[in-house]
PDB file of N, CA and C in Angstrom:
ATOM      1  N   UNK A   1       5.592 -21.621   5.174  1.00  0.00           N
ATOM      2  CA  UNK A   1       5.546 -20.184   5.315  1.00  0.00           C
ATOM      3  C   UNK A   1       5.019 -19.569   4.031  1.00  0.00           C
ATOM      4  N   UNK A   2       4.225 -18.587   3.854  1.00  0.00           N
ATOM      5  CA  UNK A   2       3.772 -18.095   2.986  1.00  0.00           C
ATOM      6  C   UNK A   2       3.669 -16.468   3.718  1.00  0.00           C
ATOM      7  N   UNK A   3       3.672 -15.656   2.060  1.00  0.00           N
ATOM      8  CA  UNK A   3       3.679 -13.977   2.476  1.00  0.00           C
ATOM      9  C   UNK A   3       2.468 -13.487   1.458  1.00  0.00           C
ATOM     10  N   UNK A   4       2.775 -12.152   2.013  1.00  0.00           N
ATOM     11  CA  UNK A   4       1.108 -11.526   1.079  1.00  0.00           C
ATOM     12  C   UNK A   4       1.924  -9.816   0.883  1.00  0.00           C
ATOM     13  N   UNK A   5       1.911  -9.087   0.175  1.00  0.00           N
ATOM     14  CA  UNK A   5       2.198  -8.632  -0.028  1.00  0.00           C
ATOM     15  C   UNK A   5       1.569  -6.933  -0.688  1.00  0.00           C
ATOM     16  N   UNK A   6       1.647  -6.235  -0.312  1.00  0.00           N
ATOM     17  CA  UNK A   6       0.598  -4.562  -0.940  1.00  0.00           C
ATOM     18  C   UNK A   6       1.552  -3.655  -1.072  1.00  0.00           C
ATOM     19  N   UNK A   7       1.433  -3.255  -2.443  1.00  0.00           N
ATOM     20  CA  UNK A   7       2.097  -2.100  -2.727  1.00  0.00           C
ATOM     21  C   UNK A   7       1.259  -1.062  -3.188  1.00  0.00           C
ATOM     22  N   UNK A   8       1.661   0.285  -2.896  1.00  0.00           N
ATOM     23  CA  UNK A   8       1.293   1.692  -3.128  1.00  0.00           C
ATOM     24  C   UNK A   8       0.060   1.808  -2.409  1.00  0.00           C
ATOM     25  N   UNK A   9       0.311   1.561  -0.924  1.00  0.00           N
ATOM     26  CA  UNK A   9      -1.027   1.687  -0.487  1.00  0.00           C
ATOM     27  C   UNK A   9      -1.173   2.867   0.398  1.00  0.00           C
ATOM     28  N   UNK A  10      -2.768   3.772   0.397  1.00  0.00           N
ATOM     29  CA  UNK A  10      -2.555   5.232   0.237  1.00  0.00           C
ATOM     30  C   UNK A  10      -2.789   5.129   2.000  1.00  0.00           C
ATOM     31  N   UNK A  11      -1.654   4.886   3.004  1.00  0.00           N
ATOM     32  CA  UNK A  11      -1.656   5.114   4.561  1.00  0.00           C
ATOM     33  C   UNK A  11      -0.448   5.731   4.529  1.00  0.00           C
ATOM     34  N   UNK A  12      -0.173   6.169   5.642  1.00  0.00           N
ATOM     35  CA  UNK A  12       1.055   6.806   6.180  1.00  0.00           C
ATOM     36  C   UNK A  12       1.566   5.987   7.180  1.00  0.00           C
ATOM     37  N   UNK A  13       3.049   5.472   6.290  1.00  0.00           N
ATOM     38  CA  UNK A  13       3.642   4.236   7.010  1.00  0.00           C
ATOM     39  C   UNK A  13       3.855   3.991   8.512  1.00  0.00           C
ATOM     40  N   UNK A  14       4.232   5.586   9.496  1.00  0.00           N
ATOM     41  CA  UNK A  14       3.802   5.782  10.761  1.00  0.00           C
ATOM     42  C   UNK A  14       3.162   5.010  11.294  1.00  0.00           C
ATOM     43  N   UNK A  15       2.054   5.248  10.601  1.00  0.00           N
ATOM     44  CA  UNK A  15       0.461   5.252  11.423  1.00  0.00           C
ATOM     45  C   UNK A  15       0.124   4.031  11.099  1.00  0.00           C
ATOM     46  N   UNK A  16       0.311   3.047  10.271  1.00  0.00           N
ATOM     47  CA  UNK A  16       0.529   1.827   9.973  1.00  0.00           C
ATOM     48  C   UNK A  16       1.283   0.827  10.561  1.00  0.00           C
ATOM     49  N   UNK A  17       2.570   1.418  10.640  1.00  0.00           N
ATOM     50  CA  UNK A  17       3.570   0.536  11.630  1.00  0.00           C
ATOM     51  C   UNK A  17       2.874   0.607  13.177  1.00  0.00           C
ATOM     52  N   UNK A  18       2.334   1.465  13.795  1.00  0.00           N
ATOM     53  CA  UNK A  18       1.497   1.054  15.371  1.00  0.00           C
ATOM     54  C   UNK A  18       0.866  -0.343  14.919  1.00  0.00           C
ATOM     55  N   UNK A  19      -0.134  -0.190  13.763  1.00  0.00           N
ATOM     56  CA  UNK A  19      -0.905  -1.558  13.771  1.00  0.00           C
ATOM     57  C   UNK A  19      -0.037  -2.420  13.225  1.00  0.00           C
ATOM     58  N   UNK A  20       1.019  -2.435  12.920  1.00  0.00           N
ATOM     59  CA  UNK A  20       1.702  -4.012  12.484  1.00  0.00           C
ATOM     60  C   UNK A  20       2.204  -4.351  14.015  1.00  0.00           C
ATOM     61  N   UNK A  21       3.065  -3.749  14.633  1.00  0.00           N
ATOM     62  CA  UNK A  21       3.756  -4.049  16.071  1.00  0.00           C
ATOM     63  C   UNK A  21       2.594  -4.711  16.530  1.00  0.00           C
ATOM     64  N   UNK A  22       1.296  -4.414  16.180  1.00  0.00           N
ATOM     65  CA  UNK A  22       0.680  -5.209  17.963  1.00  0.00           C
ATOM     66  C   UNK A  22      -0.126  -6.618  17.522  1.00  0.00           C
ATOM     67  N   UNK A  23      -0.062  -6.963  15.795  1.00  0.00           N
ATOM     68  CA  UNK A  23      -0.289  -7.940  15.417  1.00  0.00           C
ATOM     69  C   UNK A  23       1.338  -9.009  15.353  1.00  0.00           C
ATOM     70  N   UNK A  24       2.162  -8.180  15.522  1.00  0.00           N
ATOM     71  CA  UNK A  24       3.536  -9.396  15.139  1.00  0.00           C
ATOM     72  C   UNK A  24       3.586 -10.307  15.949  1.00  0.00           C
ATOM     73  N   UNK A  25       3.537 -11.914  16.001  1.00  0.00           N
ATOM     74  CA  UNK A  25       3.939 -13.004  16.755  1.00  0.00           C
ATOM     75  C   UNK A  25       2.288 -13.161  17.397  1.00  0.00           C
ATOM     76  N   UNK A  26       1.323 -12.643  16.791  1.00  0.00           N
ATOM     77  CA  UNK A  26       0.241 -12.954  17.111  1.00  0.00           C
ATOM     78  C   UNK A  26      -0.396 -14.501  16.231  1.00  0.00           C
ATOM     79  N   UNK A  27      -1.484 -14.765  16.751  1.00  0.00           N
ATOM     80  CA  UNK A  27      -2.173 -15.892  16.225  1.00  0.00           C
ATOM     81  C   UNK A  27      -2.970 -15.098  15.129  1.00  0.00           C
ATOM     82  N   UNK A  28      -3.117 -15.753  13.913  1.00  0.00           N
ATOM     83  CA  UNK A  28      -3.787 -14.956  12.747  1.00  0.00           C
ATOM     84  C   UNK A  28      -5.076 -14.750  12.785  1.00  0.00           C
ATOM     85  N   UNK A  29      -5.883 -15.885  13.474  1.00  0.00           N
ATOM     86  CA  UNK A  29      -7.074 -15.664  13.242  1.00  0.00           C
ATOM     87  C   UNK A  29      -7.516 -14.753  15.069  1.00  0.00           C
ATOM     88  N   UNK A  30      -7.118 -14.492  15.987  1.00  0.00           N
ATOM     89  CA  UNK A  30      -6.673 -13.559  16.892  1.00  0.00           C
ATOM     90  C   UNK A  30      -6.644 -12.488  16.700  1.00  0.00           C
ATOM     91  N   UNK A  31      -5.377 -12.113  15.334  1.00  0.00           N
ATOM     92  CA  UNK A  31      -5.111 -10.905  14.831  1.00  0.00           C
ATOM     93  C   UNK A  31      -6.666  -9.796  13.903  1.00  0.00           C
ATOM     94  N   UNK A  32      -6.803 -11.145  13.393  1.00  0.00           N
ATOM     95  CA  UNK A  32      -8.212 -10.804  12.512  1.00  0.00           C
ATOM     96  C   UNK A  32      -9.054 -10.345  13.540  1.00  0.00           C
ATOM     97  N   UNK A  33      -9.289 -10.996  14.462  1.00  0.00           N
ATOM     98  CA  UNK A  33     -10.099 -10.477  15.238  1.00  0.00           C
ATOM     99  C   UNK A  33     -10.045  -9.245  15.910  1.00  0.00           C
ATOM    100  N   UNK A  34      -8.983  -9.008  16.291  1.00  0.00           N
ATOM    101  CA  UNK A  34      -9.008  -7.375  17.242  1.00  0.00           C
ATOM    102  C   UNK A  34      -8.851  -6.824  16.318  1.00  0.00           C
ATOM    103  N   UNK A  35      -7.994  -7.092  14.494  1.00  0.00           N
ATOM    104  CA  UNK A  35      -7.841  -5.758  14.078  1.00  0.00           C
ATOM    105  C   UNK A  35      -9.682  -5.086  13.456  1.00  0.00           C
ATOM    106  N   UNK A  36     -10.400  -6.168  13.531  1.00  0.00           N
ATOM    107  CA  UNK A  36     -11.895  -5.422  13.018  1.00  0.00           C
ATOM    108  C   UNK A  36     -12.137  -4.726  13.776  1.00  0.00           C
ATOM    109  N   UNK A  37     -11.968  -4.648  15.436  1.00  0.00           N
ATOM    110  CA  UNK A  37     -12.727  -3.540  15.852  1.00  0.00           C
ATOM    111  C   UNK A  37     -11.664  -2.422  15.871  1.00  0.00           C
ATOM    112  N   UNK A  38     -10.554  -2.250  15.745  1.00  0.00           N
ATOM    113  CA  UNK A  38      -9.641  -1.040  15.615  1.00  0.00           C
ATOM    114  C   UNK A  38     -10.179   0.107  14.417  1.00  0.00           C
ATOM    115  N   UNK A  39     -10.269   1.184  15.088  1.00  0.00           N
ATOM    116  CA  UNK A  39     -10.928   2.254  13.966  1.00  0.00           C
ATOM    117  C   UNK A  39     -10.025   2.665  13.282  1.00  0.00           C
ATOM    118  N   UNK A  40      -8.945   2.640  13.029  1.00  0.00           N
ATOM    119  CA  UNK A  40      -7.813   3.154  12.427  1.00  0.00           C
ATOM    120  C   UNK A  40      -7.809   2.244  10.500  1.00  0.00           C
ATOM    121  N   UNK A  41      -7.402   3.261   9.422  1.00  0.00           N
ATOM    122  CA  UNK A  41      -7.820   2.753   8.344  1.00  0.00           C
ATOM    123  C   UNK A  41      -6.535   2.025   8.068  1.00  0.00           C
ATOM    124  N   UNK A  42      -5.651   1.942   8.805  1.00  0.00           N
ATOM    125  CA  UNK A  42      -4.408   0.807   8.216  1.00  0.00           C
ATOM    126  C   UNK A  42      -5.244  -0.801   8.549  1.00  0.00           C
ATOM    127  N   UNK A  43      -5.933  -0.501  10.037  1.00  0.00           N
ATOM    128  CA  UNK A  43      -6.163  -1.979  10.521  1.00  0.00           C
ATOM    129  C   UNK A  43      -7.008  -2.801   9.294  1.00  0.00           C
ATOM    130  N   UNK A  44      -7.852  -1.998   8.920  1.00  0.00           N
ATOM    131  CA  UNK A  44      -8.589  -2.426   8.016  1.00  0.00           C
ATOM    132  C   UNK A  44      -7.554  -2.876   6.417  1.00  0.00           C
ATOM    133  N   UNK A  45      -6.829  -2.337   6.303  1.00  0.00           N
ATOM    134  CA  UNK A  45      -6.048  -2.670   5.129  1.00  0.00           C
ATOM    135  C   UNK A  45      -4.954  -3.993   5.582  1.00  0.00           C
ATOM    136  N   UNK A  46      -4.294  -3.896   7.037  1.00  0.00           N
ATOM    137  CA  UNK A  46      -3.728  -4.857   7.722  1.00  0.00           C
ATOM    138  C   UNK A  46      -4.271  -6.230   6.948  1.00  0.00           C
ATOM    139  N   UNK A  47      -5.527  -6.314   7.914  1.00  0.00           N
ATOM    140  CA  UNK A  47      -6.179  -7.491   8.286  1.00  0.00           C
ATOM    141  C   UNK A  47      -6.501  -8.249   6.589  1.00  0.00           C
ATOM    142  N   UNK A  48      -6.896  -6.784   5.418  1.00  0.00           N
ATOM    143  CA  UNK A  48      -7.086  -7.771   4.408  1.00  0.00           C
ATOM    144  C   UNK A  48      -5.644  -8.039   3.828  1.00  0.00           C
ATOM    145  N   UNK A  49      -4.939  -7.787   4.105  1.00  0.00           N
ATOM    146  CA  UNK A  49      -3.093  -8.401   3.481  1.00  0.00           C
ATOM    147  C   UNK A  49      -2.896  -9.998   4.439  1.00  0.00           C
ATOM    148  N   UNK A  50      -3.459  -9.813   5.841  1.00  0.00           N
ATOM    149  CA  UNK A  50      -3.564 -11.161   6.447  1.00  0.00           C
ATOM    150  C   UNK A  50      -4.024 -12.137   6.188  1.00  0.00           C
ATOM    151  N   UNK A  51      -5.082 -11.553   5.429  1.00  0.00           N
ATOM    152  CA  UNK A  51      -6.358 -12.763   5.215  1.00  0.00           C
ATOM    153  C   UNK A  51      -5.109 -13.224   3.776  1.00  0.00           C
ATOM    154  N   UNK A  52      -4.598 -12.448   3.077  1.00  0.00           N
ATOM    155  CA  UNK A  52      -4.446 -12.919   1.836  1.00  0.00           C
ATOM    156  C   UNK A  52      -3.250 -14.048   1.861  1.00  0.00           C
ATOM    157  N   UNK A  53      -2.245 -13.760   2.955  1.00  0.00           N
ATOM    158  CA  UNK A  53      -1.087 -14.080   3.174  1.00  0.00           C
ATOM    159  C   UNK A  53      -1.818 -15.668   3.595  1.00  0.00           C
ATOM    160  N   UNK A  54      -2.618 -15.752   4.718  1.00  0.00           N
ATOM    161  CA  UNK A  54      -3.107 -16.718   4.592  1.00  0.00           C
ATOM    162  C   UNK A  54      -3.949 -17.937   4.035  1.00  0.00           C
ATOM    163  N   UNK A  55      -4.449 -17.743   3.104  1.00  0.00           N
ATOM    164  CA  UNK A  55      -4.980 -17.872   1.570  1.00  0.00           C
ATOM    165  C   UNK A  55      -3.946 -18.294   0.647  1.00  0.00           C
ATOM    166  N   UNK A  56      -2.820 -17.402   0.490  1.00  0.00           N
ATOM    167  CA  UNK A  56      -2.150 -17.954  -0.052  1.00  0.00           C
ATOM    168  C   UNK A  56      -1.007 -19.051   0.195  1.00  0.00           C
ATOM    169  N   UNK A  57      -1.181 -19.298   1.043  1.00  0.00           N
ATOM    170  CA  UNK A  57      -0.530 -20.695   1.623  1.00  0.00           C
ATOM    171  C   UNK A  57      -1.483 -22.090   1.898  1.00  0.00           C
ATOM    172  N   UNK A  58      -2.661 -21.955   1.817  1.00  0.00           N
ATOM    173  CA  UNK A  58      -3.790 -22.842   1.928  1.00  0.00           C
ATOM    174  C   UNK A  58      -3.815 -23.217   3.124  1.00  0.00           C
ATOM    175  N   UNK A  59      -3.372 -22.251   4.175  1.00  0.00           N
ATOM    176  CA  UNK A  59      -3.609 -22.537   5.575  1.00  0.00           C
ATOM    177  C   UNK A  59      -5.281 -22.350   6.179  1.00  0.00           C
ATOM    178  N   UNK A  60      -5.477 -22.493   7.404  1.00  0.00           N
ATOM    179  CA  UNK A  60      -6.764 -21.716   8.254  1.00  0.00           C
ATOM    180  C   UNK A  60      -6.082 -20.962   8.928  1.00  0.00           C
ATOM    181  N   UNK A  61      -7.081 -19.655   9.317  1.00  0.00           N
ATOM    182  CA  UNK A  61      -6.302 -18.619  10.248  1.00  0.00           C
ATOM    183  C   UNK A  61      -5.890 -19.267  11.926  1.00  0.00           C
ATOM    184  N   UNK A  62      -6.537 -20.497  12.134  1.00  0.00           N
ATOM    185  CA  UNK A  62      -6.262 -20.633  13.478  1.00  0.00           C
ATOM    186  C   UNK A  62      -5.225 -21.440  13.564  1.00  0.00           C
ATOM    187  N   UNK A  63      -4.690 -21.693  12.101  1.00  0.00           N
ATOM    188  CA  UNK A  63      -3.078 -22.723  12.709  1.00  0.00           C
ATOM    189  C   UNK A  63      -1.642 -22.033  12.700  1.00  0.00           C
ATOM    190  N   UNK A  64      -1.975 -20.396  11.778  1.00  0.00           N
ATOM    191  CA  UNK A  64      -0.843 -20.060  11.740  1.00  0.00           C
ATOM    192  C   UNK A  64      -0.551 -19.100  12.670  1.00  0.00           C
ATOM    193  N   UNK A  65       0.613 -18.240  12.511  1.00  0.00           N
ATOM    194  CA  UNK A  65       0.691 -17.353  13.450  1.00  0.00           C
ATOM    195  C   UNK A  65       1.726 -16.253  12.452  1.00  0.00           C
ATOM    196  N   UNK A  66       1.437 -15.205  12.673  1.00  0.00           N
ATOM    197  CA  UNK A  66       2.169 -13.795  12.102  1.00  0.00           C
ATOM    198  C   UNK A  66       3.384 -13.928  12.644  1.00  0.00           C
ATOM    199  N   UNK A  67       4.662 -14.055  11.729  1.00  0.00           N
ATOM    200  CA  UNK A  67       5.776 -14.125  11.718  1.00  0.00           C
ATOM    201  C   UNK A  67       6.314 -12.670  11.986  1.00  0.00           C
ATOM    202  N   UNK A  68       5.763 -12.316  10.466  1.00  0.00           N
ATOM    203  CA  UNK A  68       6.386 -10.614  10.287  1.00  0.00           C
ATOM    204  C   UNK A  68       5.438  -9.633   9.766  1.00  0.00           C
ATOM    205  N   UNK A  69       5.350  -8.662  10.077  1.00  0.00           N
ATOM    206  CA  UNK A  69       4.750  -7.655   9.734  1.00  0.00           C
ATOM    207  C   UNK A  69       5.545  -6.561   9.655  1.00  0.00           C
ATOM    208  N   UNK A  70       5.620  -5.933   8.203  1.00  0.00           N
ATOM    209  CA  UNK A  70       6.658  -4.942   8.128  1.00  0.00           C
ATOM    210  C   UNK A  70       6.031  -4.188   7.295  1.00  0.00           C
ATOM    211  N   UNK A  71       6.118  -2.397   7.548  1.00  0.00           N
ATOM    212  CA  UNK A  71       5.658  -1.345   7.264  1.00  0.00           C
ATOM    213  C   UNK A  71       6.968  -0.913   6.203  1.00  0.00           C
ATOM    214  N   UNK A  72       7.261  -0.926   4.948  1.00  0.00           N
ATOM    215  CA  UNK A  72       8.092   0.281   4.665  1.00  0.00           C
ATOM    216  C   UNK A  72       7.509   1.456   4.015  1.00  0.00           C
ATOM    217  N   UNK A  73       8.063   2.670   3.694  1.00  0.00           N
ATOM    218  CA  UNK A  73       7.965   3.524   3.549  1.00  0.00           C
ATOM    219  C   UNK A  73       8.043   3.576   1.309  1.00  0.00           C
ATOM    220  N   UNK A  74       7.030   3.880   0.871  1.00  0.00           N
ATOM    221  CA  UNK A  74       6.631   3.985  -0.760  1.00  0.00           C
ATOM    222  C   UNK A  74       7.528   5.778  -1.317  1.00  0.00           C
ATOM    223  N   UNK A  75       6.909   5.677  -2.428  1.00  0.00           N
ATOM    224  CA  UNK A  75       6.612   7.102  -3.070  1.00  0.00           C
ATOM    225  C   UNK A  75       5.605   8.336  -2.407  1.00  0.00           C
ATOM    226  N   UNK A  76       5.754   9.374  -2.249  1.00  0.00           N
ATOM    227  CA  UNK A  76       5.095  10.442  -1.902  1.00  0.00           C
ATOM    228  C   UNK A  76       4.332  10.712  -2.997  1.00  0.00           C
ATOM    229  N   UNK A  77       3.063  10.960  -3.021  1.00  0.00           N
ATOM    230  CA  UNK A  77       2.202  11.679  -4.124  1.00  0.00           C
ATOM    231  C   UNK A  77       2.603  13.669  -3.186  1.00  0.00           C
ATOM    232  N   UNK A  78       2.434  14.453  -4.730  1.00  0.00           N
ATOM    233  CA  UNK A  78       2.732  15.637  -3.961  1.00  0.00           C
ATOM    234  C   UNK A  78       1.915  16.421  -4.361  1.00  0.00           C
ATOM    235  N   UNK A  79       0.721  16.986  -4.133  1.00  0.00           N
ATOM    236  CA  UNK A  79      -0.118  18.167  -4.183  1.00  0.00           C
ATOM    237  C   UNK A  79      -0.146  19.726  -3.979  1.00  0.00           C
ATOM    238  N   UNK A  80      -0.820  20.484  -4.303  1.00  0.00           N
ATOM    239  CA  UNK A  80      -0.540  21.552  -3.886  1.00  0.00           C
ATOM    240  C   UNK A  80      -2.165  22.570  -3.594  1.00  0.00           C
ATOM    241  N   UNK A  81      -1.995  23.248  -2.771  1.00  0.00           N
ATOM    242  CA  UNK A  81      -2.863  23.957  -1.821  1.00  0.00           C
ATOM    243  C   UNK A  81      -2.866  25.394  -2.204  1.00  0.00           C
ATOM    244  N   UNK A  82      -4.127  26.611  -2.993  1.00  0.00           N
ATOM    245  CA  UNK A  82      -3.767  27.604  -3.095  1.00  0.00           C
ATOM    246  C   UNK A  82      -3.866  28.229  -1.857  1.00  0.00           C
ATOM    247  N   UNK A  83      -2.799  29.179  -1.303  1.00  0.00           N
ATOM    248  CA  UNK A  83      -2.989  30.177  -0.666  1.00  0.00           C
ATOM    249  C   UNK A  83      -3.430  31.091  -0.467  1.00  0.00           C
ATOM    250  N   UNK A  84      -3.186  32.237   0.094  1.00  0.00           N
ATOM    251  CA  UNK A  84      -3.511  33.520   0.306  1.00  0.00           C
ATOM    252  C   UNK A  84      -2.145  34.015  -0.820  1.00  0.00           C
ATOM    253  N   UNK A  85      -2.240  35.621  -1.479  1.00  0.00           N
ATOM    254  CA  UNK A  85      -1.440  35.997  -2.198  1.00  0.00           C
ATOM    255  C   UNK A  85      -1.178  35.276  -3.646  1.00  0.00           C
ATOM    256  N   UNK A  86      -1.610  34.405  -4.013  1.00  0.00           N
ATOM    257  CA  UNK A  86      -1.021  33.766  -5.055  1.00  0.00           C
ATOM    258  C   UNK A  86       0.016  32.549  -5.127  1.00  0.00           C
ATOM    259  N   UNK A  87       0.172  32.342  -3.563  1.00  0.00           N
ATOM    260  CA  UNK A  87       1.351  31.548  -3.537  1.00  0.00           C
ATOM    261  C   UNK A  87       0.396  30.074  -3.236  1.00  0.00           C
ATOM    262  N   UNK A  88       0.802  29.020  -3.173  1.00  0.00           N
ATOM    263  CA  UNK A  88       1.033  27.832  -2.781  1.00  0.00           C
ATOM    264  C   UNK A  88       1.536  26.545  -1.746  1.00  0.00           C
ATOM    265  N   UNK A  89       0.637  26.375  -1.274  1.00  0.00           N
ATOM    266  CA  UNK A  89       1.366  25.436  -0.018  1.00  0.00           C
ATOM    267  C   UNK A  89       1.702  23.718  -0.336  1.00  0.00           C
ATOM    268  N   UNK A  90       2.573  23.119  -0.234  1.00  0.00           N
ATOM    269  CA  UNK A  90       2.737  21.589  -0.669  1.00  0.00           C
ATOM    270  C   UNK A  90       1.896  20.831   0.079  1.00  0.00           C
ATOM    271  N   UNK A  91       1.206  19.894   0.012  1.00  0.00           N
ATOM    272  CA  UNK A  91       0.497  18.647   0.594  1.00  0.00           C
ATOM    273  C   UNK A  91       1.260  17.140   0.166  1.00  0.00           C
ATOM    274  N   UNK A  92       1.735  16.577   0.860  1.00  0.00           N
ATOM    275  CA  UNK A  92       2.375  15.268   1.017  1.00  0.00           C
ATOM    276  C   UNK A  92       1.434  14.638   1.317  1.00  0.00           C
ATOM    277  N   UNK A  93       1.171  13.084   0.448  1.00  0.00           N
ATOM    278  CA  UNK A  93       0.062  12.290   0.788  1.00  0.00           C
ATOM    279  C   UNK A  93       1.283  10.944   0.702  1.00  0.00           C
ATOM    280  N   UNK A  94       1.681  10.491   2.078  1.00  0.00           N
ATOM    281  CA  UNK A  94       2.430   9.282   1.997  1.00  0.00           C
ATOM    282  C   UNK A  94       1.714   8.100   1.684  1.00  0.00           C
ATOM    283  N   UNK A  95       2.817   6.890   0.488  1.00  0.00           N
ATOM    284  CA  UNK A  95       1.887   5.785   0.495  1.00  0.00           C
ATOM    285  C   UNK A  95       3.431   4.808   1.112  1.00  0.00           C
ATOM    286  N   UNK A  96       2.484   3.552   1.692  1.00  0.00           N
ATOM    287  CA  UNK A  96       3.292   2.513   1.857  1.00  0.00           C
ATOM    288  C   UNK A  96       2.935   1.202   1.351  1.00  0.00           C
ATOM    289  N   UNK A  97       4.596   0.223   0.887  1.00  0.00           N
ATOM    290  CA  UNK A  97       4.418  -0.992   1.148  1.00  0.00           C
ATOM    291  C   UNK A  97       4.165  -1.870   2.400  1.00  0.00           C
ATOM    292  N   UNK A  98       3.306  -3.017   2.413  1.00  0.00           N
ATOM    293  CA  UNK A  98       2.903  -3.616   3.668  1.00  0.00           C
ATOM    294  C   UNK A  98       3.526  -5.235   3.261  1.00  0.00           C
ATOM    295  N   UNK A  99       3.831  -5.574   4.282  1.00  0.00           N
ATOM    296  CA  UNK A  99       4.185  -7.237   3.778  1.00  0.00           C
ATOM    297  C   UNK A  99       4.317  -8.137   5.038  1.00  0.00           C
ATOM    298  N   UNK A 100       3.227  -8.939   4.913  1.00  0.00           N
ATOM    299  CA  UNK A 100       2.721  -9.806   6.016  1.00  0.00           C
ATOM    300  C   UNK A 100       3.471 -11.489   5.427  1.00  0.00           C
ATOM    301  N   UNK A 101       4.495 -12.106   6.721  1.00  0.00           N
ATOM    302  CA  UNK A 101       4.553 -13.605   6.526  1.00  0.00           C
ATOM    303  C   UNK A 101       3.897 -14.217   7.597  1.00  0.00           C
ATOM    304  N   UNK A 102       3.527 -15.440   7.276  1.00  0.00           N
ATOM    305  CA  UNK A 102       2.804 -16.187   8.107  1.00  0.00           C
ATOM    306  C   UNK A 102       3.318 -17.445   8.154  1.00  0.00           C
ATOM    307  N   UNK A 103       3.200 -18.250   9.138  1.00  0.00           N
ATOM    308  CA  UNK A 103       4.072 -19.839   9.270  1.00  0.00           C
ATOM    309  C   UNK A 103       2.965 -20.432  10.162  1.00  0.00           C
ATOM    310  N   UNK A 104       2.944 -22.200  10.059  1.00  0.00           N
ATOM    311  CA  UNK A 104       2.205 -22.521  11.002  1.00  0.00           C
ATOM    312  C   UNK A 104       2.816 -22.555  12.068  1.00  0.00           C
ATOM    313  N   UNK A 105       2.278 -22.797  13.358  1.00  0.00           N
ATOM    314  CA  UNK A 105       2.455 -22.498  14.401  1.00  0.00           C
ATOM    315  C   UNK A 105       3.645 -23.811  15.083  1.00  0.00           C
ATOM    316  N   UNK A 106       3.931 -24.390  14.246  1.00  0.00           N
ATOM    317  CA  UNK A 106       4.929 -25.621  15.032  1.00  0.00           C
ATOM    318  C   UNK A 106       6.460 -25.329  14.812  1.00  0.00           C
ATOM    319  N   UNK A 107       6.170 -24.626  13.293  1.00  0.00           N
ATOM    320  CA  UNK A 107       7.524 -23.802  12.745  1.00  0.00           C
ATOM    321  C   UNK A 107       7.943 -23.061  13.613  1.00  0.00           C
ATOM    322  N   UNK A 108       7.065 -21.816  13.579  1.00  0.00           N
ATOM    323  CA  UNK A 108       7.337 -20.408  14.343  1.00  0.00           C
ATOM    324  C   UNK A 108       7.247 -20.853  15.700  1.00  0.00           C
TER     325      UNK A 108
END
């Protein structure tokens, strides 16, 4: 088993966690595959934490299979927006940790 791991990465953990659910208990090199055509900018950040997770175990993508895929929730960066009047509106830019394990497929 081997993991891969991303921190402070600038998605909104939400919108991230859809694309981990539909890669979990998938085949890796499977996963790689549908997440390229997904237009969504987590898939694209997904798939390179996959590739790495797998890399770093000296596996091929076609023997292992996605154990876990877990979205948590980071630090908020916090901005601000001028208004009308002088006043100010807040902008929240959520970031998340991502953390992909992978096992070969006889384990899992």
């Amino acid at each position: 088993m081997s993991k891969a791991l991303l921190k402070f990465t600038r998605v909104a953990p939400n919108k991230a966690r859809m694309i981990a659910r539909e890669v979990q208990g998938m085949n890796a090199e499977l996963a790689l595959a549908s997440l390229e055509f997904m237009p969504n900018k987590a898939a694209r950040i997904i798939s390179k934490v996959i590739a790495s997770a797998v890399a770093n175990g000296d596996f091929e993508p076609e023997e292992v299979v996605i154990t876990s895929c877990r979205v948590d929730k980071a630090s908020v960066m916090k901005r601000f927006r001028p208004r009308a009047r002088g006043t100010a509106s807040r902008i929240l830019k959520p970031t998340a940790h991502i953390m992909v394990e992978v096992a070969k497929a006889e384990e899992a």
